[in-house]
C-alpha atoms as a PDB file:
ATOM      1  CA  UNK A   1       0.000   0.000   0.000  1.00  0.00           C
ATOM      2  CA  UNK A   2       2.941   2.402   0.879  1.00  0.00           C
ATOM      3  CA  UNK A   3       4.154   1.926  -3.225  1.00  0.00           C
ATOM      4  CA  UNK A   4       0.553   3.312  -4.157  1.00  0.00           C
ATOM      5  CA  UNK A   5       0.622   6.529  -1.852  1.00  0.00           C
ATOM      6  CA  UNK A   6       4.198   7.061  -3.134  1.00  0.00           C
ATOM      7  CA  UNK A   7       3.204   6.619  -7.414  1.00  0.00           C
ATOM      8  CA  UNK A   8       0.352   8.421  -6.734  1.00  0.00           C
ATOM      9  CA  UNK A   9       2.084  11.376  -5.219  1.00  0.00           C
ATOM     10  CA  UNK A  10       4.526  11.374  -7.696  1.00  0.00           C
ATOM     11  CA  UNK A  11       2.303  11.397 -10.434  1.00  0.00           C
ATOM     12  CA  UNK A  12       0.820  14.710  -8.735  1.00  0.00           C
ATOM     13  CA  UNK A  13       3.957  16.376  -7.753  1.00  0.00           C
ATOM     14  CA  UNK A  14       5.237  16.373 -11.411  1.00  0.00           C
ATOM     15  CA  UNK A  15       2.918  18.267 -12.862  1.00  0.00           C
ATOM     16  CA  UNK A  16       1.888  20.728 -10.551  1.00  0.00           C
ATOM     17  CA  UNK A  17       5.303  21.717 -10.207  1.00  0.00           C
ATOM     18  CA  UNK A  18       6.440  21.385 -13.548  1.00  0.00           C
ATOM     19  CA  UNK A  19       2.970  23.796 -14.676  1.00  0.00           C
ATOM     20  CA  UNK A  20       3.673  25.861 -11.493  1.00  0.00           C
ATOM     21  CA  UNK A  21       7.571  26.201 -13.326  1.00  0.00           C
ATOM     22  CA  UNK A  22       5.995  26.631 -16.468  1.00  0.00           C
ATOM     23  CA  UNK A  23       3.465  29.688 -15.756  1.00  0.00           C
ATOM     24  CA  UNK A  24       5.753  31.559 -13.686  1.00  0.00           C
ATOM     25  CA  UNK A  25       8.639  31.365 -16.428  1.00  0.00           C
ATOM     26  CA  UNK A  26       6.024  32.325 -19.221  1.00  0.00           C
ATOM     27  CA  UNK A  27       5.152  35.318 -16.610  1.00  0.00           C
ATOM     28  CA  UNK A  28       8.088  36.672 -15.815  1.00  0.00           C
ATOM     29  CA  UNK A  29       9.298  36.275 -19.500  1.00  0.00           C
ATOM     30  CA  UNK A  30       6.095  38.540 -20.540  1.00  0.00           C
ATOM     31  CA  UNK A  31       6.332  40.865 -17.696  1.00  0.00           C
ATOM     32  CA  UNK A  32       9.707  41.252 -17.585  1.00  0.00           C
ATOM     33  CA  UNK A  33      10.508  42.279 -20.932  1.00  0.00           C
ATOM     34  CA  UNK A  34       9.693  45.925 -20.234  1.00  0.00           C
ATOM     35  CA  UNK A  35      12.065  45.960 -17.523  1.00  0.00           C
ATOM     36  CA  UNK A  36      15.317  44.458 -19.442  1.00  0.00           C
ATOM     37  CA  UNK A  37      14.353  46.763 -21.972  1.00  0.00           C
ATOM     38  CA  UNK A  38      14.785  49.235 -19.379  1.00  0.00           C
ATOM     39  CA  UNK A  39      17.678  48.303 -17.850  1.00  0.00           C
ATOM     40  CA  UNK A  40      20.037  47.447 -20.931  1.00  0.00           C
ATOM     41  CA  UNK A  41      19.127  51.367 -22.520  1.00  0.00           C
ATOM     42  CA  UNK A  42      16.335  50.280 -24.802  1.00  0.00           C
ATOM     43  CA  UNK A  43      18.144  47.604 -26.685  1.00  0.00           C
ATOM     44  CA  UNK A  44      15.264  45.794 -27.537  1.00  0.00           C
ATOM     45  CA  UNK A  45      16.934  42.886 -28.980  1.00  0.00           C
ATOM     46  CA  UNK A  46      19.394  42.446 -26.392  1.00  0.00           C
ATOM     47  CA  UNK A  47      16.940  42.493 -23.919  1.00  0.00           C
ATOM     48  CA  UNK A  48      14.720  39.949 -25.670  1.00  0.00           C
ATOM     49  CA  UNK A  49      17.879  37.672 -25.890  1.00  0.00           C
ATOM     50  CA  UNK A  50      19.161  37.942 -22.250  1.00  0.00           C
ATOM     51  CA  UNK A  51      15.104  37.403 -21.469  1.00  0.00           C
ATOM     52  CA  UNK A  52      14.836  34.419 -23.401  1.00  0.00           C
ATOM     53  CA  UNK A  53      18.223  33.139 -22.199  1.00  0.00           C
ATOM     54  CA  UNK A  54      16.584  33.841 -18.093  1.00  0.00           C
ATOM     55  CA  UNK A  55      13.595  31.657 -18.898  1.00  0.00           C
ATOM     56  CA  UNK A  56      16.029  28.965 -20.026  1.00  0.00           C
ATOM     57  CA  UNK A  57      18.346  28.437 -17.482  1.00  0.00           C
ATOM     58  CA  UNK A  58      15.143  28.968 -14.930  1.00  0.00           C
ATOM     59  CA  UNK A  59      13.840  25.921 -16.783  1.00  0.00           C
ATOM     60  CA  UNK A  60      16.516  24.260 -16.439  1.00  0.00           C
ATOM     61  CA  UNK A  61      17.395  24.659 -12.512  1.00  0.00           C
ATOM     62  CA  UNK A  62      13.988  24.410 -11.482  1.00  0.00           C
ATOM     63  CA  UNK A  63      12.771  21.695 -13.538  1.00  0.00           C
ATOM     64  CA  UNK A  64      15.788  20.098 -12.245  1.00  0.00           C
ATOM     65  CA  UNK A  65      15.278  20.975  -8.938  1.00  0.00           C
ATOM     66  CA  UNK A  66      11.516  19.250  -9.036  1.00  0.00           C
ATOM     67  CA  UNK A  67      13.060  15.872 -10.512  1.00  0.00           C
ATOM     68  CA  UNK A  68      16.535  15.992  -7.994  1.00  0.00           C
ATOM     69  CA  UNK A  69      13.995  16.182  -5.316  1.00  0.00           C
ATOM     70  CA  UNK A  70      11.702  13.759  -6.597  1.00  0.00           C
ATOM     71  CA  UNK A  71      13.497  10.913  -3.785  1.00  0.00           C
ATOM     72  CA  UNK A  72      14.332  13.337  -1.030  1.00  0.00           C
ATOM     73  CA  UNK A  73      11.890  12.958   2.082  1.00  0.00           C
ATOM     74  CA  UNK A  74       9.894  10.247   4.118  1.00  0.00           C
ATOM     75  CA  UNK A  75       7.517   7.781   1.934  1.00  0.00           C
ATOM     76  CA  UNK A  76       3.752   8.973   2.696  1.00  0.00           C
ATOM     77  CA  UNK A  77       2.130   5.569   3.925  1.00  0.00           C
ATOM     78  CA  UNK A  78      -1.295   6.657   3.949  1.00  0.00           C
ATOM     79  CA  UNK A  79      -3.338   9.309   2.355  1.00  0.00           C
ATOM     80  CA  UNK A  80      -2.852  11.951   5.137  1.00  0.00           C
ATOM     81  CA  UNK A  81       0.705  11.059   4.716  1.00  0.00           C
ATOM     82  CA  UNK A  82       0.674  11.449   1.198  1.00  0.00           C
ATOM     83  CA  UNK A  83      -1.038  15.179   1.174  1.00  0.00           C
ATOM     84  CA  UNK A  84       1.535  16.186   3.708  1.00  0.00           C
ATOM     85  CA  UNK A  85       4.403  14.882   1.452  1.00  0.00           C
ATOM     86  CA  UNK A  86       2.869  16.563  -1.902  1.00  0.00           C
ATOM     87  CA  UNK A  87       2.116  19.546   0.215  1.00  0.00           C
ATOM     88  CA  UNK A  88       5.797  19.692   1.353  1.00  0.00           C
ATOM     89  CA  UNK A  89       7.166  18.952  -1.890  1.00  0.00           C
ATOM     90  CA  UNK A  90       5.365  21.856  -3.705  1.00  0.00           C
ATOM     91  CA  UNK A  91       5.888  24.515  -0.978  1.00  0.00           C
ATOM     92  CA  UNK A  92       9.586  23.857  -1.722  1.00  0.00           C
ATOM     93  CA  UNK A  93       9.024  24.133  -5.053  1.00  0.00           C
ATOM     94  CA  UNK A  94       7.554  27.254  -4.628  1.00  0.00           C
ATOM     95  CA  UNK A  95      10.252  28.718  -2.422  1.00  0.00           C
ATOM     96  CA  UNK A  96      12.712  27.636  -4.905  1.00  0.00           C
ATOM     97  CA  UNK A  97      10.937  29.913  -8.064  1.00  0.00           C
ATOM     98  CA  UNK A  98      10.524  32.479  -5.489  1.00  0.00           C
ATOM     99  CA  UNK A  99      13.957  32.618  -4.542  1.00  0.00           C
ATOM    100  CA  UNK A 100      15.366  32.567  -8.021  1.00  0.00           C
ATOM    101  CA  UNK A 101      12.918  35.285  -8.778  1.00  0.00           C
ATOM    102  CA  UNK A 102      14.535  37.615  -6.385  1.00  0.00           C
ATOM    103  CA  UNK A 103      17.780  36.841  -6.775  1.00  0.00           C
ATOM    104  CA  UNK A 104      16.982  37.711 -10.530  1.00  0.00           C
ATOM    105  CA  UNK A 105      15.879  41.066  -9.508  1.00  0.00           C
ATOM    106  CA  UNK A 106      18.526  41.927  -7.571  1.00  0.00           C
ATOM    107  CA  UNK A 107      21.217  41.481  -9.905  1.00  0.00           C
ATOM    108  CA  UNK A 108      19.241  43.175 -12.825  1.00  0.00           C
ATOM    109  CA  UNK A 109      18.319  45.817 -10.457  1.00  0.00           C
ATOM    110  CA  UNK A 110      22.074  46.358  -9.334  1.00  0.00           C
ATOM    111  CA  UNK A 111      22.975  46.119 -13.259  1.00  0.00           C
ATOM    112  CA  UNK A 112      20.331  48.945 -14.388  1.00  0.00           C
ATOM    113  CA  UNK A 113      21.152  51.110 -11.388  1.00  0.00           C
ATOM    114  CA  UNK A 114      24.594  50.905 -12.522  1.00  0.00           C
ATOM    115  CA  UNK A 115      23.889  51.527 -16.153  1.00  0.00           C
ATOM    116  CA  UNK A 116      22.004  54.724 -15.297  1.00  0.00           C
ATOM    117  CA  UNK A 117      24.731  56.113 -13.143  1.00  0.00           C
ATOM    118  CA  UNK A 118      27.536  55.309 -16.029  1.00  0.00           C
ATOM    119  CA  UNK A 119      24.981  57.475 -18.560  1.00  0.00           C
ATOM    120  CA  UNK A 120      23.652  59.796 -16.279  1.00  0.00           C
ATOM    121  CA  UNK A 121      25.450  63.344 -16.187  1.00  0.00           C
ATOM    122  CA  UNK A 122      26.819  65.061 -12.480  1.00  0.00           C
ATOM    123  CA  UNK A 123      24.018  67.161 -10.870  1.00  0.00           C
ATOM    124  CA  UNK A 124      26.408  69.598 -10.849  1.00  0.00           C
ATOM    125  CA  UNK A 125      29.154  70.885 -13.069  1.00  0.00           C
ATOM    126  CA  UNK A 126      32.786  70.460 -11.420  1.00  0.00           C
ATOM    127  CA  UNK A 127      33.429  74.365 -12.162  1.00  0.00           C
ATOM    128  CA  UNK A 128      29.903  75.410 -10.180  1.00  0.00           C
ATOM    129  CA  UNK A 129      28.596  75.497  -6.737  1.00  0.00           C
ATOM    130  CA  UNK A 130      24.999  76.188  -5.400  1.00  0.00           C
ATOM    131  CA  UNK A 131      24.297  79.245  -3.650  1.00  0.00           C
ATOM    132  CA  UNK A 132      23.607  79.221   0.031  1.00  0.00           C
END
């Protein structure tokens, strides 16, 4: 009986995390277009690339993530068991996305905030000074 909570998990977990994976890639990739275009000076085609290349490698580690951790915790061994495992399973999931979303917007945030001080001019000129 243990084999049967276990498959029958499994055969949950997969796809709810792998459509979970898949919706929040498609939604960053739509939403976040406006911001790369943003932060790499309106370079719409660079922006498209380096989005296209995010939702990649976020497919990749998290879809990889959701299979690695396929074997990792107890066996559920009845069907309380088994909601508590599938539960567990895709809150980590979820924590996972979440964390690579942030950690996404930090680095493009430090990368545009560095952009637009490299572009932006002084707020003063060297050779004046503001009245008193």
């Amino acid at each position: 009986m243990t084999m049967n909570f276990t498959v029958l998990t499994y055969a949950f977990y997969l796809p709810i995390s792998v459509a979970l994976t898949v919706w929040v890639a498609r939604t960053l990739h739509k939403n976040g277009r406006y911001f790369l275009i943003d932060a790499f000076g309106g370079n719409e085609k660079l922006a498209d690339s380096i989005n296209h290349l995010l939702v990649v490698g976020f497919y990749l580690i998290n879809i990889g993530y959701v299979t690695l951790a396929l074997r990792r915790g107890d066996k559920p061994g009845d069907l309380q068991g088994a909601i508590e495992f599938l539960s567990t399973k895709v809150g980590f999931v979820l924590v996972v996305l979440g964390g690579m979303h942030f950690f996404n917007l930090y680095v493009l945030t430090r990368w545009r905030r560095n952009a637009m001080m490299d572009s932006a001019s002084p707020p003063v000129q060297p050779d004046e000074r503001i009245a008193v």
